[in-house]
Protein backbone atom coordinates (compact mmCIF):
# COMPACT_ATOMS: atom_id res chain seq x y z
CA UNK A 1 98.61 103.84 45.95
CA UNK A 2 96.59 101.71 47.94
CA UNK A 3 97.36 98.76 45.82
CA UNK A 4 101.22 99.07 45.16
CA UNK A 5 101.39 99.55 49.58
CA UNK A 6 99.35 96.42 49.90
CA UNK A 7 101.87 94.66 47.39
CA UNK A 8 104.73 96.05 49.12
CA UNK A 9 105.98 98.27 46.74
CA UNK A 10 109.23 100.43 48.56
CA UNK A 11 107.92 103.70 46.63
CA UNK A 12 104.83 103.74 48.01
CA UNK A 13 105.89 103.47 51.60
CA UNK A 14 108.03 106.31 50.75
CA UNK A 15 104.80 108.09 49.47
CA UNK A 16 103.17 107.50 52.50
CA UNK A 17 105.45 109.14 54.72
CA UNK A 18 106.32 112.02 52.88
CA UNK A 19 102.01 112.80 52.79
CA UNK A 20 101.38 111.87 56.12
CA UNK A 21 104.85 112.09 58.37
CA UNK A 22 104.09 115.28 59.80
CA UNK A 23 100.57 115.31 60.53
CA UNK A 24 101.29 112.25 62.53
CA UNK A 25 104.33 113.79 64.16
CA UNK A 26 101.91 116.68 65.62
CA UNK A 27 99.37 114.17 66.68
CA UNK A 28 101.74 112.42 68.42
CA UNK A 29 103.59 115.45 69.82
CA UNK A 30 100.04 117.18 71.21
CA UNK A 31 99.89 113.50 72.94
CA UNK A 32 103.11 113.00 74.33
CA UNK A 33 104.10 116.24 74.51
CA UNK A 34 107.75 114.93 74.08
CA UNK A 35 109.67 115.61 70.04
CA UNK A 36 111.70 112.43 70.58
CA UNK A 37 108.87 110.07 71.99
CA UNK A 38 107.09 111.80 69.02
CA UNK A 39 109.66 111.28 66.41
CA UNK A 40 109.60 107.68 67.28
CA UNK A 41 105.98 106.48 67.40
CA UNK A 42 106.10 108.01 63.83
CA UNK A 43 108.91 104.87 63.04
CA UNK A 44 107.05 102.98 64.86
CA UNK A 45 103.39 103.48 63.29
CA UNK A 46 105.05 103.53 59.57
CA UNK A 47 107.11 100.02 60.95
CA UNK A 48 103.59 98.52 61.64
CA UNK A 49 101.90 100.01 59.07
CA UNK A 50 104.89 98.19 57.03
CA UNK A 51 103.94 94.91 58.67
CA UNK A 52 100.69 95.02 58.56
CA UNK A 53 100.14 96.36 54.59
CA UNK A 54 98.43 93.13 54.08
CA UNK A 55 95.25 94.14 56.01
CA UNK A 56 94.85 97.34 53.59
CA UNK A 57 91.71 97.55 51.58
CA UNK A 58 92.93 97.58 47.80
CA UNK A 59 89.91 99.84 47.29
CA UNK A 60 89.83 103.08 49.34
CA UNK A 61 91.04 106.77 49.68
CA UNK A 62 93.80 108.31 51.82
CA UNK A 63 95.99 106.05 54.15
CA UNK A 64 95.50 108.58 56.63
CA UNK A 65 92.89 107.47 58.60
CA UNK A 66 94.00 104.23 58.97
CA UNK A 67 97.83 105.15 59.83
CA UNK A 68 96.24 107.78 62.92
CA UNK A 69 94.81 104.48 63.76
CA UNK A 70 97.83 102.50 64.18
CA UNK A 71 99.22 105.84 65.61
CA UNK A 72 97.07 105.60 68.44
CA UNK A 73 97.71 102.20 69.35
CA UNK A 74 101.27 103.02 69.37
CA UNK A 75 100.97 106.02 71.58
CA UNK A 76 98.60 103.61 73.83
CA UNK A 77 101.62 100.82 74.08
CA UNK A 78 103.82 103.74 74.75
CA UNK A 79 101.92 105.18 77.65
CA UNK A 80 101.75 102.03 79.45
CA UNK A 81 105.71 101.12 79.01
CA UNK A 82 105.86 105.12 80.98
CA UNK A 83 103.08 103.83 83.76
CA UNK A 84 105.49 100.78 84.06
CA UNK A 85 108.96 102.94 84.46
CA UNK A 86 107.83 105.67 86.41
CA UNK A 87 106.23 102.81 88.64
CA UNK A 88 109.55 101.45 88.80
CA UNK A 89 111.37 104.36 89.47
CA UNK A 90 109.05 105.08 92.20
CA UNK A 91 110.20 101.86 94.09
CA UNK A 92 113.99 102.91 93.72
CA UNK A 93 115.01 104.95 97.23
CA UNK A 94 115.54 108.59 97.16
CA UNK A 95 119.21 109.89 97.17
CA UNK A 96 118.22 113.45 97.12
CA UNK A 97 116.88 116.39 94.87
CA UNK A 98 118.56 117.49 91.98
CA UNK A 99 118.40 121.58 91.50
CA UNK A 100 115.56 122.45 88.74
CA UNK A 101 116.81 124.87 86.47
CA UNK A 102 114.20 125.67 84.32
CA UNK A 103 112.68 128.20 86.48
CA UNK A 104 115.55 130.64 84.88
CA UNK A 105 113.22 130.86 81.48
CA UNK A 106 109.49 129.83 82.99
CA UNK A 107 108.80 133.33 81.29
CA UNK A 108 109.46 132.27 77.89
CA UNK A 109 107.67 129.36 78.57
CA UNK A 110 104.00 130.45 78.36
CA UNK A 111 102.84 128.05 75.32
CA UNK A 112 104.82 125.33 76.72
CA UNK A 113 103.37 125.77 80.10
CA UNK A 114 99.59 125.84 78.64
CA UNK A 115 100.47 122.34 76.71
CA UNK A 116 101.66 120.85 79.46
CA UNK A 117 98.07 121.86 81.70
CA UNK A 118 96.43 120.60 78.74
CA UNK A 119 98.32 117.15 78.79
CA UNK A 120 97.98 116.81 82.47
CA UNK A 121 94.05 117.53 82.14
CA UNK A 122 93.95 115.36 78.88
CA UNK A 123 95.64 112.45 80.63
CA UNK A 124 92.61 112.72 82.78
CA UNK A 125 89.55 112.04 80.94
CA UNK A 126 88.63 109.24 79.94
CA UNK A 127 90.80 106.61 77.46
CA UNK A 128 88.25 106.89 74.89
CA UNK A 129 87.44 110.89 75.12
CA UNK A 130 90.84 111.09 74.77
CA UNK A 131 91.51 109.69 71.75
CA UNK A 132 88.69 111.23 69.95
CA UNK A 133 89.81 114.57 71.15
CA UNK A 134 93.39 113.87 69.93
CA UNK A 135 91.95 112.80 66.43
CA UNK A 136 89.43 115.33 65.94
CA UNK A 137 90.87 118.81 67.73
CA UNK A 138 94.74 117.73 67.02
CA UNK A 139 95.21 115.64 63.94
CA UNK A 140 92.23 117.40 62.04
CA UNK A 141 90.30 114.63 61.08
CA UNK A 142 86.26 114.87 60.02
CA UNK A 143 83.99 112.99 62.34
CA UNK A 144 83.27 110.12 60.03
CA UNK A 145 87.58 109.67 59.45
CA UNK A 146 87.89 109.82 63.33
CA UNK A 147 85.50 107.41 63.59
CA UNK A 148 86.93 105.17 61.16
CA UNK A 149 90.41 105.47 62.98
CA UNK A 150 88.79 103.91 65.79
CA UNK A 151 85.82 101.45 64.50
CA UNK A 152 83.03 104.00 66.21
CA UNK A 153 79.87 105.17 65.01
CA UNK A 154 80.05 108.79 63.81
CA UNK A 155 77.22 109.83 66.87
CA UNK A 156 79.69 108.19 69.36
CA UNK A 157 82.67 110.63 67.90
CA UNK A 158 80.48 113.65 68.59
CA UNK A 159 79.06 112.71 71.73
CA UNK A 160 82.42 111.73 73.18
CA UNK A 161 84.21 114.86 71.58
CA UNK A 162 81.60 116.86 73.22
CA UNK A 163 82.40 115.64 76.83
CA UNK A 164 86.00 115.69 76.49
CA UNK A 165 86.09 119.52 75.56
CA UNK A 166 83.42 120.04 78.49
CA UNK A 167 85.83 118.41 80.49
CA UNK A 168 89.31 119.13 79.40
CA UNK A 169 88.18 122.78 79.29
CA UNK A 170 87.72 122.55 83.58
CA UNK A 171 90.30 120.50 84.23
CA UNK A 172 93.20 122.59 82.18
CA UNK A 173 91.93 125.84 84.06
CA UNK A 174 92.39 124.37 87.24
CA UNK A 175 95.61 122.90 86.11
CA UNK A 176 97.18 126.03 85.10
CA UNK A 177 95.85 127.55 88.81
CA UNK A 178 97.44 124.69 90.83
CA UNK A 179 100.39 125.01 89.17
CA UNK A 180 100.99 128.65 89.49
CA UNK A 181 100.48 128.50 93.40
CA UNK A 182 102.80 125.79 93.50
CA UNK A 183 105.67 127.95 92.32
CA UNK A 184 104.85 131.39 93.72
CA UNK A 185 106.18 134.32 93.13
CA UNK A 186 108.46 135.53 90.25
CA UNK A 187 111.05 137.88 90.51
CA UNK A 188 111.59 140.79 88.02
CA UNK A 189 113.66 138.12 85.27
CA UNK A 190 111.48 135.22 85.58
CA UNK A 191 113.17 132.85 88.19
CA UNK A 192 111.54 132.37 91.56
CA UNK A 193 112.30 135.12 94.17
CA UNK A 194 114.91 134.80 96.74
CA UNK A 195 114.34 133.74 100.16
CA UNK A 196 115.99 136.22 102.36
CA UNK A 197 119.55 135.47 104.17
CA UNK A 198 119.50 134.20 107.00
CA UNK A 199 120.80 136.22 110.13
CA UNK A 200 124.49 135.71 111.58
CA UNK A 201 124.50 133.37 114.45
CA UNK A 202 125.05 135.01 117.84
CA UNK A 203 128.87 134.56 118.81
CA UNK A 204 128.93 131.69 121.90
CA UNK A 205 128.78 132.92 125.40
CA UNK A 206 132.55 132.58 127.18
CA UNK A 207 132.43 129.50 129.77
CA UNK A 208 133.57 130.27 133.20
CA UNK A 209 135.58 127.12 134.20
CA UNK A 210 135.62 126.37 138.28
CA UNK A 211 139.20 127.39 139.77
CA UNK A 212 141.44 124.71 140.14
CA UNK A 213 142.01 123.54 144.03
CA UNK A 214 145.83 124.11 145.47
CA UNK A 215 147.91 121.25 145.23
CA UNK A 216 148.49 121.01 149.15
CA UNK A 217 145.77 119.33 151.49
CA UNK A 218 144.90 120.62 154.36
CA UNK A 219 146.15 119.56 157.57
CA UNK A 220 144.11 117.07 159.91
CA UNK A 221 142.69 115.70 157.38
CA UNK A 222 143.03 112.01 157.92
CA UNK A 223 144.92 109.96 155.19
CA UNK A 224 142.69 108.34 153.07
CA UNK A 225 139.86 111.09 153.11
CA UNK A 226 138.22 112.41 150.09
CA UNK A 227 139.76 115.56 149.37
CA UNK A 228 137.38 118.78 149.69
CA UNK A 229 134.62 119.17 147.02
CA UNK A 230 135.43 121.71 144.19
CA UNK A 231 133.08 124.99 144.60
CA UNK A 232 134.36 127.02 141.65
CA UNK A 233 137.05 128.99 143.93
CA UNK A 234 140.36 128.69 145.31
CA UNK A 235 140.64 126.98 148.25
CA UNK A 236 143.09 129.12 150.62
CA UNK A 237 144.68 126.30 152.46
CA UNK A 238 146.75 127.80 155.90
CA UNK A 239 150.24 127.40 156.38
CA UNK A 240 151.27 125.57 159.66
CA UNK A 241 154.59 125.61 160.84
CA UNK A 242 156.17 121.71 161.73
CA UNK A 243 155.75 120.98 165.38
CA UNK A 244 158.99 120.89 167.29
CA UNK A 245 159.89 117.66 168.70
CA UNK A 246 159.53 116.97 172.27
């Protein structure tokens, strides 16, 4: 098949995918850890694959090997056009949390939860650890096929797969502890529990307003003065009777 792919024959692409479609869909769905980014760096590895079919050996066994290769490359493109966005998004201001809602099934979400420790911890070794690990543990190639997906020596595939389990085994642990104190407690059907209700505010104290002064002023008090300072109480002003003329 080797030959009719190099010489662009349509049935062998179609060959191709049908023998090797899925096992590079789970690769690159144990990488991502996304079906849609998945689904398309499978297009995208057969599309370059496609391309490329001039660099295939006539001579050879399985494509495999050499499709997980472009595979990764793909997957590596993809990861730095996320780096890129998220960066991006970072810059853009915040206008505000949007409510999570997944808490509702976190308890049906076990497997899910212990992929996505695993990706976190993966994402944190080293390029190269990673990719062996992703070859060897996820796609199921041999030693000597992993290390032919990535032009390595076979000792370099075990010594590198041997510090990324060391390594991913750690990190995933304390991934799956961070993340479990981060959400706290579950209530009884799986969501987080509720914070208690707040208590009713206290209802306002009345406000005692100052008595307002008698509209008359108080005799002998020269025009023009200031009128007598308000204390909060009525101001009893005394009746006079008019002086009688002279």
């Amino acid at each position: 098949m080797r030959e009719r792919f190099r010489a662009g024959d349509p049935s062998a692409l179609g060959e191709a995918y049908d023998e090797h479609a899925r096992v590079l869909f789970q690769y690159a769905y144990r990488v991502c850890g996304d079906r849609a980014a998945a689904e398309d760096a499978v297009s995208a590895t057969f599309l370059e694959a496609w391309r490329c079919r001039g660099k295939v050996h006539a001579e050879g066994g399985s494509l495999r090997p050499w499709l997980l290769g472009i595979a990764t490359n793909v997957l590596r493109g993809a990861a730095r056009e996320a780096r890129r966005r998220d960066a991006a998004l970072a810059r853009v201001p915040d206008r505000g949390v949007l409510p999570d809602f997944s808490d509702a099934v976190a308890s049906r979400l076990a497997d899910e939860e212990r992929l996505r420790a695993a990706r976190v911890a993966l994402g944190r070794l080293r390029r190269r650890e990673r990719e062996v690990f992703g070859l060897v543990v996820w796609a199921g190639l041999d030693y000597a096929t992993a290390g032919e997906a990535l032009g390595i020596p076979v000792g370099t595939v075990r010594s590198r797969l041997s510090r990324a389990r060391e390594r991913l085994r750690a990190l995933a642990e304390a991934e799956l502890r961070s993340g479990r104190r981060t959400r706290g407690p579950r209530a009884p059907g799986g969501g987080p529990v509720p914070a208690p209700a707040p208590a009713p505010a206290p209802p306002p104290e009345p406000v005692t307003r100052p008595a307002p002064l008698s509209g008359a002023v108080p005799s002998g008090i020269p025009a023009g003065a200031a009128p007598p300072a308000r204390t909060g109480r009525t101001v009893l002003v005394p009746r006079t009777s008019p002086e009688k003329p002279a």
